[in-house]
PDB file of N, CA and C in Angstrom:
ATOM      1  N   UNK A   1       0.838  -1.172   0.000  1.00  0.00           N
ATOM      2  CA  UNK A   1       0.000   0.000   0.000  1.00  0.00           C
ATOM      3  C   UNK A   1       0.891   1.246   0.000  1.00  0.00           C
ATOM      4  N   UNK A   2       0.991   2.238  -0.866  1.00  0.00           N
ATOM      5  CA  UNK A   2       1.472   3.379  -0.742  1.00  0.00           C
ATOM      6  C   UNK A   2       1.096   4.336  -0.540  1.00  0.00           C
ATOM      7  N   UNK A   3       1.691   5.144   0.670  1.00  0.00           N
ATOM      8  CA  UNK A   3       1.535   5.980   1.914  1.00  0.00           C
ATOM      9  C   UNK A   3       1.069   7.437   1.061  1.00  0.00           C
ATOM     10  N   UNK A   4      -0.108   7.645   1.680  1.00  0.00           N
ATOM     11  CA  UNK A   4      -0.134   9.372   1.388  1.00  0.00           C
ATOM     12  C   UNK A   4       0.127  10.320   1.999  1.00  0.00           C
ATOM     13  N   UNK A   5       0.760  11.276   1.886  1.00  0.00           N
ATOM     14  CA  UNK A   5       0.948  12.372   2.950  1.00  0.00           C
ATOM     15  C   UNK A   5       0.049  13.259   2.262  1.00  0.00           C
ATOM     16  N   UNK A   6      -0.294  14.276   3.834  1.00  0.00           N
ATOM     17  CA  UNK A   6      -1.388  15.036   3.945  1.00  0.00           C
ATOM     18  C   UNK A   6      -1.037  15.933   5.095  1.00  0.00           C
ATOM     19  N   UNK A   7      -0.668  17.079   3.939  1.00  0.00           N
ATOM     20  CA  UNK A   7      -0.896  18.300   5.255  1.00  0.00           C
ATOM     21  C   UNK A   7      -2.002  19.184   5.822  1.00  0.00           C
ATOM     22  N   UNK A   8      -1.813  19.267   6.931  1.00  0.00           N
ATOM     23  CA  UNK A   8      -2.773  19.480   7.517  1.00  0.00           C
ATOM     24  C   UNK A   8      -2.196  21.192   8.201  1.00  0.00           C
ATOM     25  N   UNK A   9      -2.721  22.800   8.323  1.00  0.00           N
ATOM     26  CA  UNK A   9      -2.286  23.708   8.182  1.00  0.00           C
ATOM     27  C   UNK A   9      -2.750  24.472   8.790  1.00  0.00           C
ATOM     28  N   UNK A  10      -2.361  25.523   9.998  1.00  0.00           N
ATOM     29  CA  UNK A  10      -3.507  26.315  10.587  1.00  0.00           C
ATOM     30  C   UNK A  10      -3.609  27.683   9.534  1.00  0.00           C
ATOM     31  N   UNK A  11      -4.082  28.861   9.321  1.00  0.00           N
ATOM     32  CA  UNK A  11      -4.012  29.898   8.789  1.00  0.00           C
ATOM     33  C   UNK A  11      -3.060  31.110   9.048  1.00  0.00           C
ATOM     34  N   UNK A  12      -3.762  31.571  10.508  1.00  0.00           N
ATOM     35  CA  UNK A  12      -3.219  32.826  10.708  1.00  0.00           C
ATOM     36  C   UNK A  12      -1.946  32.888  11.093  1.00  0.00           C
ATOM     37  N   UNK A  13      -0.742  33.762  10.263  1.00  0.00           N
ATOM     38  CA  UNK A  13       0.537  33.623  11.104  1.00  0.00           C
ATOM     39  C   UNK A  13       1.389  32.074  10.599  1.00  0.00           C
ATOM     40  N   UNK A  14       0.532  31.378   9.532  1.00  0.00           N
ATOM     41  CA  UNK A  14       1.129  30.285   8.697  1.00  0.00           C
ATOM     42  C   UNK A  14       1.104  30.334   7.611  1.00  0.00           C
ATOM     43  N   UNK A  15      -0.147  30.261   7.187  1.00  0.00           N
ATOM     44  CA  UNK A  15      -0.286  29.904   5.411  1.00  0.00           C
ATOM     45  C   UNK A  15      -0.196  31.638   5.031  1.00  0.00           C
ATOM     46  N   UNK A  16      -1.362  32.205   5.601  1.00  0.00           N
ATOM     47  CA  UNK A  16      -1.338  33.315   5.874  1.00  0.00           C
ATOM     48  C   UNK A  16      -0.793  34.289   6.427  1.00  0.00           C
ATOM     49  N   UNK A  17      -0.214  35.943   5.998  1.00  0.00           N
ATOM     50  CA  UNK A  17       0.571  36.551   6.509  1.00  0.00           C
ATOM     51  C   UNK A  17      -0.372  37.579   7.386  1.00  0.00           C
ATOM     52  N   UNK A  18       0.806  38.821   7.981  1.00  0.00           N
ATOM     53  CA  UNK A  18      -0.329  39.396   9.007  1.00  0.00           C
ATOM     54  C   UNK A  18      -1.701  40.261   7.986  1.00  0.00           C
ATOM     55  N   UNK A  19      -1.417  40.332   6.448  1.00  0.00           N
ATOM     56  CA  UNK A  19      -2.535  40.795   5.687  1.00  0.00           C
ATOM     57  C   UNK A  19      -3.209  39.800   5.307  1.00  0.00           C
ATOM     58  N   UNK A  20      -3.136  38.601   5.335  1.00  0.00           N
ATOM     59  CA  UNK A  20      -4.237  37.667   4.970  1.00  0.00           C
ATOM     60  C   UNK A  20      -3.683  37.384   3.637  1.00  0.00           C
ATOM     61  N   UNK A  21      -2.323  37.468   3.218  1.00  0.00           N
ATOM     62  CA  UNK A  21      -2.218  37.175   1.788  1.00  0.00           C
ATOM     63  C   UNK A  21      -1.279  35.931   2.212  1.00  0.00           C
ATOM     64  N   UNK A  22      -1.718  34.926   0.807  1.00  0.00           N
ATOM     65  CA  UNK A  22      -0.584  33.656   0.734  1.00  0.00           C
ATOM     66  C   UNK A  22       0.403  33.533  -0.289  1.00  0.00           C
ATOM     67  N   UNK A  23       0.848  34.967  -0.791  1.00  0.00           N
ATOM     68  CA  UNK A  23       1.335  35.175  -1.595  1.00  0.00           C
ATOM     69  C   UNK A  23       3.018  34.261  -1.176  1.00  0.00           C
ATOM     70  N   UNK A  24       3.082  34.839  -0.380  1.00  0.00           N
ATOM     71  CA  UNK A  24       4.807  34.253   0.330  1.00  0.00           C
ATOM     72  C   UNK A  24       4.868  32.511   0.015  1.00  0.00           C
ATOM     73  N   UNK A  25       3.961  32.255   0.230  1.00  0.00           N
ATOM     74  CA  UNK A  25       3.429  30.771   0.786  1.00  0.00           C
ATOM     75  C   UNK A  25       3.028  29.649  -0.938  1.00  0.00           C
ATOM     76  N   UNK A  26       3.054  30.338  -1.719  1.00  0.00           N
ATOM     77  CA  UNK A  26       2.566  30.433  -3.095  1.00  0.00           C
ATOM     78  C   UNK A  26       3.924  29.174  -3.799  1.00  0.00           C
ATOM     79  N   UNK A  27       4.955  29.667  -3.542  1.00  0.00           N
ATOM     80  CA  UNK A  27       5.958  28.399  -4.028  1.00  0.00           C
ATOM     81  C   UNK A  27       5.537  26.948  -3.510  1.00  0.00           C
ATOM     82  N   UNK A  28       5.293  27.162  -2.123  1.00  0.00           N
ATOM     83  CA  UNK A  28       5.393  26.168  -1.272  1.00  0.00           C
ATOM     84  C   UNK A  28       3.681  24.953  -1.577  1.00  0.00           C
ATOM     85  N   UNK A  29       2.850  26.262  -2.358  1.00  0.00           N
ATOM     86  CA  UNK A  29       1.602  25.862  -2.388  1.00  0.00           C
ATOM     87  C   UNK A  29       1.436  24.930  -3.648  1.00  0.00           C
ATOM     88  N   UNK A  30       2.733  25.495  -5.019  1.00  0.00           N
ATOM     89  CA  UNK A  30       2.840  24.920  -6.047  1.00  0.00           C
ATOM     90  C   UNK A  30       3.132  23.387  -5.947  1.00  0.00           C
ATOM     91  N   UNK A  31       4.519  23.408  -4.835  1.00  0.00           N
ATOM     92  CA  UNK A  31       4.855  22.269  -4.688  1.00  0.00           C
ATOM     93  C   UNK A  31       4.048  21.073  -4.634  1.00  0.00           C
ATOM     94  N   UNK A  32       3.029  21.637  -3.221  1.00  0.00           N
ATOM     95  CA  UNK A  32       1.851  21.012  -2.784  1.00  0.00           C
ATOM     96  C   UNK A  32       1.184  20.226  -3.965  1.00  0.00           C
ATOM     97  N   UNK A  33       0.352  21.388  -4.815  1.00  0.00           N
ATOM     98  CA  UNK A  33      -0.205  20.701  -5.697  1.00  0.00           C
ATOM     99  C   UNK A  33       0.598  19.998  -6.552  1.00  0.00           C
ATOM    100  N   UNK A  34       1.318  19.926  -6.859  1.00  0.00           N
ATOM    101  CA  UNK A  34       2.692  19.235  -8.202  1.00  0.00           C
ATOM    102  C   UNK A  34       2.578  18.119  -7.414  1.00  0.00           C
ATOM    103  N   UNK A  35       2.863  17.813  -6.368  1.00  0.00           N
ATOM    104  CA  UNK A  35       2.786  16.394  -5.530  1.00  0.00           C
ATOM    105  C   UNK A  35       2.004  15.694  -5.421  1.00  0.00           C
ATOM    106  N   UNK A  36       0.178  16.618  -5.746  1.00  0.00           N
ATOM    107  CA  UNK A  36      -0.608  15.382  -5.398  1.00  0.00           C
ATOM    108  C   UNK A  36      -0.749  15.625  -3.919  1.00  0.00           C
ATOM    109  N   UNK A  37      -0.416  16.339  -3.121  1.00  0.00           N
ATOM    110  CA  UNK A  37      -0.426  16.334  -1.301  1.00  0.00           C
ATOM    111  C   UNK A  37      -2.264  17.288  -1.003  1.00  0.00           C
ATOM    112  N   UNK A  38      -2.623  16.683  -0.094  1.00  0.00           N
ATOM    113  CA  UNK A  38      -3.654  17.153   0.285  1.00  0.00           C
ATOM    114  C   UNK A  38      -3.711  18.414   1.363  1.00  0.00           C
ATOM    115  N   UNK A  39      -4.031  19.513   1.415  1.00  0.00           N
ATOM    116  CA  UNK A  39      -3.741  20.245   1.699  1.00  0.00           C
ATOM    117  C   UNK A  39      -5.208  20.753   2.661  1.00  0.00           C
ATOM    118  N   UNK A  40      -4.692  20.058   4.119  1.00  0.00           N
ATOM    119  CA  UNK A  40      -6.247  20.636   4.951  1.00  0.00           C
ATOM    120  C   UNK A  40      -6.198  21.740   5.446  1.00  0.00           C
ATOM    121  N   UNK A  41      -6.895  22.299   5.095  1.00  0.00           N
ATOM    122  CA  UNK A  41      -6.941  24.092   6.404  1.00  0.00           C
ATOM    123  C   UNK A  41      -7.440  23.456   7.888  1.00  0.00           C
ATOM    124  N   UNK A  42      -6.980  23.845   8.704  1.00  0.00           N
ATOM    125  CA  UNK A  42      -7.558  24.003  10.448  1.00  0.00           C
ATOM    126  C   UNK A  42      -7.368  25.085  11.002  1.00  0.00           C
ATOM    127  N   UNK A  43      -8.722  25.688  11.052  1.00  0.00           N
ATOM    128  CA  UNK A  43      -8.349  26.816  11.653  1.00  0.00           C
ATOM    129  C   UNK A  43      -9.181  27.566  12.940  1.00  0.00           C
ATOM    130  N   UNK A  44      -9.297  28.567  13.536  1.00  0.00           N
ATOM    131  CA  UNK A  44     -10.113  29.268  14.146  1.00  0.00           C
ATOM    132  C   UNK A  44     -11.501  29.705  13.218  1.00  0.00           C
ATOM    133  N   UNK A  45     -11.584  29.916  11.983  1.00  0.00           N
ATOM    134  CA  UNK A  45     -12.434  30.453  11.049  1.00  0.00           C
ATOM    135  C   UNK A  45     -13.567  29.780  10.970  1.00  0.00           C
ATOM    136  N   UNK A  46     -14.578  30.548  10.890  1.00  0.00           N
ATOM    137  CA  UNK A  46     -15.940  29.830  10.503  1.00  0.00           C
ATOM    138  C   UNK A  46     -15.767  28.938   8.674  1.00  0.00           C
ATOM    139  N   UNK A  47     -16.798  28.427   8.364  1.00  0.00           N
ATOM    140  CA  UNK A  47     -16.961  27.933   7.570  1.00  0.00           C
ATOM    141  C   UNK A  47     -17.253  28.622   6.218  1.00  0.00           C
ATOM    142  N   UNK A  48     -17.968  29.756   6.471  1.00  0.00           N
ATOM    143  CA  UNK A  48     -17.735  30.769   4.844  1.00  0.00           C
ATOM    144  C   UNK A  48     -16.626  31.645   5.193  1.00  0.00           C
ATOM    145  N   UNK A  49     -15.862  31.487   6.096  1.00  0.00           N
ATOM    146  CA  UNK A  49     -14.365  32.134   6.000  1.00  0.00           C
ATOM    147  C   UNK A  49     -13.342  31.342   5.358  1.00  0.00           C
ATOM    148  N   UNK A  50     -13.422  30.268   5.691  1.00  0.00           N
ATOM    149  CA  UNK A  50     -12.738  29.375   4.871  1.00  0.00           C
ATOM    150  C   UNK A  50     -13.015  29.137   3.846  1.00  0.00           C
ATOM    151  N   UNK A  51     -14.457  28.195   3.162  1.00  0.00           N
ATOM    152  CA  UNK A  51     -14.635  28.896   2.153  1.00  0.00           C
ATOM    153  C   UNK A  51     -14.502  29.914   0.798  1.00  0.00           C
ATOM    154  N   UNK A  52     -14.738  31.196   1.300  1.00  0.00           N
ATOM    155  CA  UNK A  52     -13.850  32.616   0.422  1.00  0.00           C
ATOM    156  C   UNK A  52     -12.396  31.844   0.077  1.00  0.00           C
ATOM    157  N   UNK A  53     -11.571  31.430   0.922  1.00  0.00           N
ATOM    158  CA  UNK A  53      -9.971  31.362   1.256  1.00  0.00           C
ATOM    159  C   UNK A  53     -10.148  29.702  -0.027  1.00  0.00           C
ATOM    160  N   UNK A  54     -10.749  29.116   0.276  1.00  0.00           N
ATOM    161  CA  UNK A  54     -10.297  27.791  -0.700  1.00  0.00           C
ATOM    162  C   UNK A  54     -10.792  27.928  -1.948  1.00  0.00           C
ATOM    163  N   UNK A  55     -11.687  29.049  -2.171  1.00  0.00           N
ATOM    164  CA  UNK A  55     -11.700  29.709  -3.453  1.00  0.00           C
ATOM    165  C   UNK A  55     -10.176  29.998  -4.038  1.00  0.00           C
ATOM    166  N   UNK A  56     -10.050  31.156  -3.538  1.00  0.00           N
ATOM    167  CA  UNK A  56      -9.215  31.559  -3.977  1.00  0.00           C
ATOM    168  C   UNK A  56      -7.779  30.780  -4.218  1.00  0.00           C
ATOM    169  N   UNK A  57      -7.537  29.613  -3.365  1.00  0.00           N
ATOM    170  CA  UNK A  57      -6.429  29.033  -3.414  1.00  0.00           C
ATOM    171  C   UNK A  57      -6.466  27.460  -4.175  1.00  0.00           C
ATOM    172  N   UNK A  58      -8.030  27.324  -4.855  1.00  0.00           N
ATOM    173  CA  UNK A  58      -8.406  25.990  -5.334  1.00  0.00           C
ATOM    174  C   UNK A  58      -8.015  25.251  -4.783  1.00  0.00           C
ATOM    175  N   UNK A  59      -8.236  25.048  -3.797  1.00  0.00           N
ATOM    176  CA  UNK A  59      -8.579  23.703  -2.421  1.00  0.00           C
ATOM    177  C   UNK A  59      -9.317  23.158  -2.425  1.00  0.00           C
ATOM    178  N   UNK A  60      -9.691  21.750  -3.011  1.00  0.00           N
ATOM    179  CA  UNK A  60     -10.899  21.079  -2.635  1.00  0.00           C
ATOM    180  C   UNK A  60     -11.094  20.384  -1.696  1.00  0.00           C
ATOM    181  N   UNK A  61      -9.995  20.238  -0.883  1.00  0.00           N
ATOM    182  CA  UNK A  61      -9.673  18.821  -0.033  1.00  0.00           C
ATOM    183  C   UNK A  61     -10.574  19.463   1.979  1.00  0.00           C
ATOM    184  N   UNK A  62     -11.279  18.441   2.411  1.00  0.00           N
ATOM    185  CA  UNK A  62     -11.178  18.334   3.527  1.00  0.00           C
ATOM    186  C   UNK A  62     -10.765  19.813   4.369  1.00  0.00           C
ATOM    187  N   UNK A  63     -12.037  20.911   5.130  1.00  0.00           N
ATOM    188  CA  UNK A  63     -11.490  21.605   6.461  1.00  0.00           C
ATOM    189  C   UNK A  63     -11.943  20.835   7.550  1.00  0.00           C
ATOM    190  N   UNK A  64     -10.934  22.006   8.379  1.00  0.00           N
ATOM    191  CA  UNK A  64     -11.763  22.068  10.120  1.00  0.00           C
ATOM    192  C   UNK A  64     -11.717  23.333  10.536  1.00  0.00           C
ATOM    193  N   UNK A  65     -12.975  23.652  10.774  1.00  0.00           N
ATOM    194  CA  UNK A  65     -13.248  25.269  11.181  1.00  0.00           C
ATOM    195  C   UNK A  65     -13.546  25.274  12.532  1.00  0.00           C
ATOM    196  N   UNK A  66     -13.116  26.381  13.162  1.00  0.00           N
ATOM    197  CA  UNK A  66     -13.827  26.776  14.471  1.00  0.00           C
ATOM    198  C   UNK A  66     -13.097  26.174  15.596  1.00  0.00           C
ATOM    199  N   UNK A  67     -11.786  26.356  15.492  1.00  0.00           N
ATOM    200  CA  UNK A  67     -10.471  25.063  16.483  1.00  0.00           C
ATOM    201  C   UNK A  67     -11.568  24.034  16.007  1.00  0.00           C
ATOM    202  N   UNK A  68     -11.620  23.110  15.559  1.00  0.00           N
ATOM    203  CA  UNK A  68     -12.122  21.417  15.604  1.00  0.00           C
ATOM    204  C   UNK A  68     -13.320  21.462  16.326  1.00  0.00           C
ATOM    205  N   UNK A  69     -13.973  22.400  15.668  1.00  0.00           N
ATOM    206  CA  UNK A  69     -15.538  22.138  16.285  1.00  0.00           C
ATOM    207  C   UNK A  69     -16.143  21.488  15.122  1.00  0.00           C
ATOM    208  N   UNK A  70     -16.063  21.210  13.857  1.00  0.00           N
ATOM    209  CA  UNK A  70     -16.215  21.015  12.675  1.00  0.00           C
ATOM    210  C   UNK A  70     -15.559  20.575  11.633  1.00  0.00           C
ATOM    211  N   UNK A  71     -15.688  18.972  10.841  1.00  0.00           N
ATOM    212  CA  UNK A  71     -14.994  18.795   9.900  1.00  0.00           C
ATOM    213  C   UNK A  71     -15.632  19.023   8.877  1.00  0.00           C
ATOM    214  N   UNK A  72     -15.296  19.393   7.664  1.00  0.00           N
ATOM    215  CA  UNK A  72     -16.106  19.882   6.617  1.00  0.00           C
ATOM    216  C   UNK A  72     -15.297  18.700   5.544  1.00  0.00           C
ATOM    217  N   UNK A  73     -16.197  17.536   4.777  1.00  0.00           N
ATOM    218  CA  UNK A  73     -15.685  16.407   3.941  1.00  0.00           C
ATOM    219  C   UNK A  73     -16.356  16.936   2.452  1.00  0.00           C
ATOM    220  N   UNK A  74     -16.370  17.111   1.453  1.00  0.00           N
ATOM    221  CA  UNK A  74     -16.839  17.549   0.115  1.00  0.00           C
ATOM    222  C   UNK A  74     -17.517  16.034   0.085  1.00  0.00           C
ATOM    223  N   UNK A  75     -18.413  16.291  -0.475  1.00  0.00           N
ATOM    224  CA  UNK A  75     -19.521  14.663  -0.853  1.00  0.00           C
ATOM    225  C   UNK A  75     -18.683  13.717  -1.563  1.00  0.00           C
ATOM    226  N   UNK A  76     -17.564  14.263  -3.101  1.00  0.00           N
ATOM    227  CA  UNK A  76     -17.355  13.099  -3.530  1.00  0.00           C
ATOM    228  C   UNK A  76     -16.024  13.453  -3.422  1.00  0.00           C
ATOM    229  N   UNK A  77     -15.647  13.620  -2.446  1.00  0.00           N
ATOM    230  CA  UNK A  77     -14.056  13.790  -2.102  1.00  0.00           C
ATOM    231  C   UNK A  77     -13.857  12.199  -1.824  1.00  0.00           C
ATOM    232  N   UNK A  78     -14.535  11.077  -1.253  1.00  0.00           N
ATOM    233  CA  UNK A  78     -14.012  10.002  -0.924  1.00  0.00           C
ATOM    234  C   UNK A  78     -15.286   9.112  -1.813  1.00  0.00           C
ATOM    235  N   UNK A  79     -14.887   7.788  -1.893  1.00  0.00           N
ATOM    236  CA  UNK A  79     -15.354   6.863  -2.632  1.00  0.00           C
ATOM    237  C   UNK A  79     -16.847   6.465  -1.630  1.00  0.00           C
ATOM    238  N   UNK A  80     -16.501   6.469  -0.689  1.00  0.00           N
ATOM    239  CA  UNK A  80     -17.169   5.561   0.882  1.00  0.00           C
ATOM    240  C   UNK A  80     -18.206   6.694   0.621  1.00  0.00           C
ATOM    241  N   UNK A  81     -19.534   6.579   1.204  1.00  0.00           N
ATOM    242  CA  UNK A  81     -20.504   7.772   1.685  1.00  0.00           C
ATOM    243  C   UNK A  81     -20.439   7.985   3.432  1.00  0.00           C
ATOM    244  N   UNK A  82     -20.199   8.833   3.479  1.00  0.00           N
ATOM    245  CA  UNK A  82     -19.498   9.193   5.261  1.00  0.00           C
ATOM    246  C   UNK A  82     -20.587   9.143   6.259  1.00  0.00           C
ATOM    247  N   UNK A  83     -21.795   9.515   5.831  1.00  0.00           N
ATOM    248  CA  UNK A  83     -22.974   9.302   6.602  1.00  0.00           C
ATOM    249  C   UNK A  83     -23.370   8.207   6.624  1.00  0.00           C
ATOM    250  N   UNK A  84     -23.008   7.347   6.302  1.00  0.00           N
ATOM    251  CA  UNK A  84     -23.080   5.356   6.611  1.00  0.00           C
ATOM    252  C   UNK A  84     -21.924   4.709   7.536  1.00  0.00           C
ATOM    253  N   UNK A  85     -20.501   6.149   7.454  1.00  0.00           N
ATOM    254  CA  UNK A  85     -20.029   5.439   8.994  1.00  0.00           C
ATOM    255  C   UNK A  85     -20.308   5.325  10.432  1.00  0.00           C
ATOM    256  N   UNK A  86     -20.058   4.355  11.064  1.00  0.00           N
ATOM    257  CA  UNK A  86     -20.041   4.879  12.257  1.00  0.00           C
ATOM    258  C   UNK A  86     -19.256   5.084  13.516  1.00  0.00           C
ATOM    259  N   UNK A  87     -19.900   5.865  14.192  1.00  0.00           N
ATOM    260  CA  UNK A  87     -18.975   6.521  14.775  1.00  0.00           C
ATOM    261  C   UNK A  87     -18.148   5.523  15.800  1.00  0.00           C
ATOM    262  N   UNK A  88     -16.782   6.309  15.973  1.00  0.00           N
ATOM    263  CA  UNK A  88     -15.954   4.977  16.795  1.00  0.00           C
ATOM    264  C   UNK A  88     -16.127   5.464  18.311  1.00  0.00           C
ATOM    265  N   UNK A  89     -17.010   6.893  18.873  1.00  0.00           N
ATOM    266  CA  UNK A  89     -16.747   7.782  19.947  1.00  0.00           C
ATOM    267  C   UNK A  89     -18.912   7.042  20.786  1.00  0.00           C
ATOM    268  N   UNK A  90     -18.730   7.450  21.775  1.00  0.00           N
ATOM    269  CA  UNK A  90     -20.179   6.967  22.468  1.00  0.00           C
ATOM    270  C   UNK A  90     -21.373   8.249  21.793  1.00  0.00           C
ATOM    271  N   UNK A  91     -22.282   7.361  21.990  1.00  0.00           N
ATOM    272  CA  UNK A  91     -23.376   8.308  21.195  1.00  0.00           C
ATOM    273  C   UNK A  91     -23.925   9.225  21.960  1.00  0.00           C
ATOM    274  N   UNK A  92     -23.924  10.537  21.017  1.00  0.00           N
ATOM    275  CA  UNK A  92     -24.418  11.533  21.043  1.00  0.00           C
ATOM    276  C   UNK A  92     -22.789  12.520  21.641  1.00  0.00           C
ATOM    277  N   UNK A  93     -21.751  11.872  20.954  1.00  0.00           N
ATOM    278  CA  UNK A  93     -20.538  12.380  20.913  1.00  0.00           C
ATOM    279  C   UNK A  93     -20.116  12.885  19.577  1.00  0.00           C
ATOM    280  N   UNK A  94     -20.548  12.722  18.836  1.00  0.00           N
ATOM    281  CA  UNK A  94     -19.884  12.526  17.377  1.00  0.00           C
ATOM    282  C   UNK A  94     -21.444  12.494  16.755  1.00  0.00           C
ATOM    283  N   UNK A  95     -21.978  13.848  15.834  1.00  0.00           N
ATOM    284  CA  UNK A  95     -22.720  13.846  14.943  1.00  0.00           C
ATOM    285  C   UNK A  95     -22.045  14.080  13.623  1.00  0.00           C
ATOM    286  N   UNK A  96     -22.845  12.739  12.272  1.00  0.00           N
ATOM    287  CA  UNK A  96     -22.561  13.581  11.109  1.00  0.00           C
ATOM    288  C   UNK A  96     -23.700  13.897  10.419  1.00  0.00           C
ATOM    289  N   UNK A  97     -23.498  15.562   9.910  1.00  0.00           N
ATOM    290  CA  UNK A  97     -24.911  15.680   9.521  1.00  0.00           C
ATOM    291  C   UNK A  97     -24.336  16.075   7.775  1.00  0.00           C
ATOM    292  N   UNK A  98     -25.314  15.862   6.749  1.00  0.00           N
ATOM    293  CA  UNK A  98     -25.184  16.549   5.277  1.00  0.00           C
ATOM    294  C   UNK A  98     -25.751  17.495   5.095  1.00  0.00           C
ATOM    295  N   UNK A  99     -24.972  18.162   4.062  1.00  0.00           N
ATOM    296  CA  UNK A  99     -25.251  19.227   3.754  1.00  0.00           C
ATOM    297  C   UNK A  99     -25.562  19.206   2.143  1.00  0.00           C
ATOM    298  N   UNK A 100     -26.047  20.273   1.293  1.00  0.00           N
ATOM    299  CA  UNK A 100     -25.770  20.078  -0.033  1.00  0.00           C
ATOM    300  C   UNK A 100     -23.989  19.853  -0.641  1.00  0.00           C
ATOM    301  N   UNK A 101     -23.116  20.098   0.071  1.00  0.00           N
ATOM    302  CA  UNK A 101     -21.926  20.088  -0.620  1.00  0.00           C
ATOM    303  C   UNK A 101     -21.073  19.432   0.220  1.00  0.00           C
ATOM    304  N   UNK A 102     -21.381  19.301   1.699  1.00  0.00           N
ATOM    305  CA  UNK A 102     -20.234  18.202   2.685  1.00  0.00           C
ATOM    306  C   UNK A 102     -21.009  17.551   3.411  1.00  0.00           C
ATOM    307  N   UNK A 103     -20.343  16.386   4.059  1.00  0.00           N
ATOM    308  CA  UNK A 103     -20.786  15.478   5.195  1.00  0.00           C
ATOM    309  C   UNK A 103     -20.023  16.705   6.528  1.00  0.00           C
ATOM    310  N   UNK A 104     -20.355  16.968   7.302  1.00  0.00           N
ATOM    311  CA  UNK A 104     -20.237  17.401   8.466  1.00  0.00           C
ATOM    312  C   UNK A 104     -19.858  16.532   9.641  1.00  0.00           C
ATOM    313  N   UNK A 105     -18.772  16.719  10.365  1.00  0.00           N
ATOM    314  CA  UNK A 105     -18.499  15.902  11.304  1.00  0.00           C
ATOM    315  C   UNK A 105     -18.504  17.084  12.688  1.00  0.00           C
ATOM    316  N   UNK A 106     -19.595  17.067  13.273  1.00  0.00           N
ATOM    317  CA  UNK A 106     -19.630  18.338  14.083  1.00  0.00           C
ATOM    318  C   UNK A 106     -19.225  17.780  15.193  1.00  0.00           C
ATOM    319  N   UNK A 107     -18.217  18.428  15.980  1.00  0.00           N
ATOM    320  CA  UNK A 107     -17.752  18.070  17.162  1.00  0.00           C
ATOM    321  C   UNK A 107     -17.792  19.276  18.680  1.00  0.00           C
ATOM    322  N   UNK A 108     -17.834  20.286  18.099  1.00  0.00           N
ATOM    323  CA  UNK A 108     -18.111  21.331  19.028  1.00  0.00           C
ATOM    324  C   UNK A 108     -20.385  21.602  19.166  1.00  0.00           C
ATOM    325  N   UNK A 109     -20.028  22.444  20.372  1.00  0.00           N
ATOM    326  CA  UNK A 109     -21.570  22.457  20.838  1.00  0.00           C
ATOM    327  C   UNK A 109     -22.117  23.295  19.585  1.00  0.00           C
ATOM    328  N   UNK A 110     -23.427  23.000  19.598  1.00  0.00           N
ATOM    329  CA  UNK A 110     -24.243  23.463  18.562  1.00  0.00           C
ATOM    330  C   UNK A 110     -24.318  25.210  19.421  1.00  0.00           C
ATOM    331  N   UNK A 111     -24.519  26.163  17.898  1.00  0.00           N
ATOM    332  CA  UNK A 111     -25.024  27.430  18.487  1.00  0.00           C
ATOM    333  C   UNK A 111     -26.080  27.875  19.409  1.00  0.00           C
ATOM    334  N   UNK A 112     -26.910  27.244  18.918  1.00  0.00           N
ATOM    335  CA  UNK A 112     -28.133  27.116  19.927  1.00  0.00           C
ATOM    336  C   UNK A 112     -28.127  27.175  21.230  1.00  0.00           C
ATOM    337  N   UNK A 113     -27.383  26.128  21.419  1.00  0.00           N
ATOM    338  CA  UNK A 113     -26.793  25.392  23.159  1.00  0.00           C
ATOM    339  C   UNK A 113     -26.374  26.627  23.716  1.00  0.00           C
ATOM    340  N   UNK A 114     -25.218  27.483  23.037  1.00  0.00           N
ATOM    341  CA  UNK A 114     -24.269  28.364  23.287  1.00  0.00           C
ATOM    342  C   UNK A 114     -25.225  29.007  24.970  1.00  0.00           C
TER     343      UNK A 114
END
């Protein structure tokens, strides 16, 4: 079986500079894609913050927004349908809910709760 690597990246003060540009980061991003490497954002950011940002940087792969309150999976990013796994954590630990464009792996409290 041959191994994939997958980076995984916070934003602010990494990918991103103190203006929000990834211009610096842009060689390093080429590489990325030339390799085939999966490139996850994790960040503090909500989900249409990230979003805007994987626009612009054609990212299709896998976030986590909100420190890991949220995994965001694209529907046909994987072969498997993600809402038929289950969870390995006790129930009502681990919801996945769909959306029109991701499976959701919500791990932080709902707003509501707040």
């Amino acid at each position: 079986m041959k191994k994939q690597l997958i980076i995984f990246t916070d934003l602010d003060g990494t990918l991103l500079d103190s203006k929000y540009s990834f211009d610096k980061a842009r060689p390093a991003l080429a590489l990325i894609k030339k390799n085939r490497i999966p490139l996850v954002l994790c960040t503090s950011k909500t989900q249409a913050e990230i979003e805007l940002l994987r626009k612009k940087l054609r990212n299709t792969h896998p976030f986590i927004s909100e420190n890991g309150g949220g995994v965001f999976i694209p529907k046909d990013y994987f072969k498997i349908k993600i809402a038929n796994c289950k969870p390995c954590l006790p129930a009502g630990r681990l919801q996945i809910a769909e959306s029109r464009k991701y499976y959701i792996i919500k791990l932080g409290t709902e707003y509501s709760v707040l």
